[in-house]
Structures are given as C-alpha cells and as structure tokens.
N, C-alpha and C. Protein backbone atom coordinates (compact mmCIF):
# COMPACT_ATOMS: atom_id res chain seq x y z
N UNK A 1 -3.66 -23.70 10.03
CA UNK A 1 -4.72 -24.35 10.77
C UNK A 1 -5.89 -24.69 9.83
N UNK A 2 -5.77 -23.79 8.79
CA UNK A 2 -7.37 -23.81 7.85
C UNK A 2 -6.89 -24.79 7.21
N UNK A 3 -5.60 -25.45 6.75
CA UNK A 3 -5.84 -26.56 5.64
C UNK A 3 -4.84 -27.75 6.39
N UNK A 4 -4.19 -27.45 7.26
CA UNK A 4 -3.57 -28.82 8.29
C UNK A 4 -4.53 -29.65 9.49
N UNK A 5 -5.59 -28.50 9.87
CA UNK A 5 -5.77 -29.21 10.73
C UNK A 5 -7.33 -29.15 10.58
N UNK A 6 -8.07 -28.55 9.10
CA UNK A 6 -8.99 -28.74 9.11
C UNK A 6 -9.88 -27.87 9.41
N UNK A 7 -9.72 -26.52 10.11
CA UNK A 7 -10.48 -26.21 10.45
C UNK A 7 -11.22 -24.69 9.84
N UNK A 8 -12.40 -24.28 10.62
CA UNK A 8 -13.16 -23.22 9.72
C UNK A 8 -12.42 -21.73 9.91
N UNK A 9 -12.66 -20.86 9.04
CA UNK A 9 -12.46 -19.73 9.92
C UNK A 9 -12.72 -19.43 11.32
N UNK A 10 -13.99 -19.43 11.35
CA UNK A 10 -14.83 -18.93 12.63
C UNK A 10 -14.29 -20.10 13.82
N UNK A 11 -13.48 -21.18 13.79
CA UNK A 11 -13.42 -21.87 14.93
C UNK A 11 -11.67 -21.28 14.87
N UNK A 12 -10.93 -21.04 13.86
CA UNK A 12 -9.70 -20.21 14.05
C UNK A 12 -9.41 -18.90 14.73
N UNK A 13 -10.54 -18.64 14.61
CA UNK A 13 -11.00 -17.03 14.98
C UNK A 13 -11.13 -17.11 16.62
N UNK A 14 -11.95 -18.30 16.84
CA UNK A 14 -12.19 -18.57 18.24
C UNK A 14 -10.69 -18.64 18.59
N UNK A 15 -10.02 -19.74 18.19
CA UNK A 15 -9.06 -20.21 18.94
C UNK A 15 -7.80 -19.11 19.23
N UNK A 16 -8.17 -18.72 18.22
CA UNK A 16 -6.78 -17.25 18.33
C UNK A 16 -7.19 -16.37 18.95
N UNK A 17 -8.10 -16.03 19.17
CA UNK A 17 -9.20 -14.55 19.83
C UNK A 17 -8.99 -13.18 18.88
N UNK A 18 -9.66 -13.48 17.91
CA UNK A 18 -8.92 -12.81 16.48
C UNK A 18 -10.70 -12.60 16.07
N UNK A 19 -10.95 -11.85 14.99
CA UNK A 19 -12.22 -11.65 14.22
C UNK A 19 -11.87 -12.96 13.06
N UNK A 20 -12.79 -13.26 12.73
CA UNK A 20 -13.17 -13.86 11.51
C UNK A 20 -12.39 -12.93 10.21
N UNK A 21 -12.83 -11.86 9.83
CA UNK A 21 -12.29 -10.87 8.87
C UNK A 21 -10.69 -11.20 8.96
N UNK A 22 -10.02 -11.20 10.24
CA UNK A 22 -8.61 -11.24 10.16
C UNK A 22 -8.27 -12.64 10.02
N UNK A 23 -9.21 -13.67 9.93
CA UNK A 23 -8.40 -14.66 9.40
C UNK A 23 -8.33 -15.06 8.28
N UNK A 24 -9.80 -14.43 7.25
CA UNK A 24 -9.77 -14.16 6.24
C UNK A 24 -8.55 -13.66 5.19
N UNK A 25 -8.34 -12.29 5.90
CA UNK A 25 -7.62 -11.24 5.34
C UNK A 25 -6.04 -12.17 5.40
N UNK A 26 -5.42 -12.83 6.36
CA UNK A 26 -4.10 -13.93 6.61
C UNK A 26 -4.37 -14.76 5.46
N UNK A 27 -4.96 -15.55 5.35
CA UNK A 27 -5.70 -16.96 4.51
C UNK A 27 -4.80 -16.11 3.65
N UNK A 28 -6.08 -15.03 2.56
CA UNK A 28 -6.22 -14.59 1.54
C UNK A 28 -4.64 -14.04 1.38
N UNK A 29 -4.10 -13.55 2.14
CA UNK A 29 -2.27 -12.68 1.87
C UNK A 29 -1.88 -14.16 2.00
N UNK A 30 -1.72 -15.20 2.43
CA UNK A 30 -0.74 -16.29 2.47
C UNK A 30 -1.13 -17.36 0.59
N UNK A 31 -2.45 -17.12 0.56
CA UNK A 31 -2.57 -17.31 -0.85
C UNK A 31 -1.87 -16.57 -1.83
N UNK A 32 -1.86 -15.26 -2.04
CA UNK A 32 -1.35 -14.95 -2.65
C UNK A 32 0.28 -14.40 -2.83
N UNK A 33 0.87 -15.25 -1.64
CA UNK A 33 1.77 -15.34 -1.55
C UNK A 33 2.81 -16.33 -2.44
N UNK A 34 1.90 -17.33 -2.13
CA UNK A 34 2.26 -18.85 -2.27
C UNK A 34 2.19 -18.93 -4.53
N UNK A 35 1.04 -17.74 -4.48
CA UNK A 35 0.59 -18.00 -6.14
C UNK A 35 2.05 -17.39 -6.71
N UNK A 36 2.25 -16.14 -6.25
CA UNK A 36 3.86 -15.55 -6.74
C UNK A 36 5.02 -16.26 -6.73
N UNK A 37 4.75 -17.14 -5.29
CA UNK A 37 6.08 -17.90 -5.16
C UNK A 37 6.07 -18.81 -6.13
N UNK A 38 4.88 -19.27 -6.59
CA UNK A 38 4.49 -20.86 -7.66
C UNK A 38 4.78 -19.87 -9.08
N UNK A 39 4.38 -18.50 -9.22
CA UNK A 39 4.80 -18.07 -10.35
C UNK A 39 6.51 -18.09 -10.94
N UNK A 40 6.84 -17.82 -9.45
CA UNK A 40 8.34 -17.10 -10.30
C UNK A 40 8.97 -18.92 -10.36
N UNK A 41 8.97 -19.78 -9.37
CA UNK A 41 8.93 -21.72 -9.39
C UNK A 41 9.21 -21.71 -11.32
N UNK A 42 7.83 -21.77 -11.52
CA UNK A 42 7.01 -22.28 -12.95
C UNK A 42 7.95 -21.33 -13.75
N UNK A 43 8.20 -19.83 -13.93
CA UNK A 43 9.24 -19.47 -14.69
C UNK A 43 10.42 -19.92 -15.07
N UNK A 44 10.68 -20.40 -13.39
CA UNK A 44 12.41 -20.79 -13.33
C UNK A 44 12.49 -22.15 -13.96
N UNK A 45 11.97 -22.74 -14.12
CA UNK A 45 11.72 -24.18 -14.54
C UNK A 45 11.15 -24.37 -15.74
N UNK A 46 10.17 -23.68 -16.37
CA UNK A 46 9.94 -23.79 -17.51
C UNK A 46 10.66 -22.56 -18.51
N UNK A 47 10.85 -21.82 -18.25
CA UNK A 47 11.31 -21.00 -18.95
C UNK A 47 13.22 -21.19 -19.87
C-alpha cells in the first residue's frame, strides 16, 4: 500500500486499524527482505 498505492503510514494504519509502529516495523521487515533476496539475485548472476 506504502509504495503501490501511495500512501502514508499513518493513513495505512488507519485503514488497517493497526498502530503506525506496526506498519513501520512490516515496511522495515519487507525491506529487508527484499535487500537479501537482491543480495543472494546479484551473487547468482554476478558471481
């Protein structure tokens, strides 16, 4: 929702009935999800 459809935390937060902190804390684990997945990608391919 934060990067498809635009929107802020705090109006995600609304829409889910969730705290702000927990959409933070999602965001931030799906980032660093995505960085591992782009790590081991970039290994397999450049390496």
């Amino acid at each position: 929702m934060h990067k498809r459809d635009g929107l802020c935390h705090r109006d995600i937060a609304d829409r889910l009935g969730i705290s702000i902190k927990t959409v933070e804390a999602h965001i931030g684990h799906a980032y660093a999800v995505l960085r591992g997945k782009a790590g081991i990608i970039y290994a397999f391919i450049f390496l």
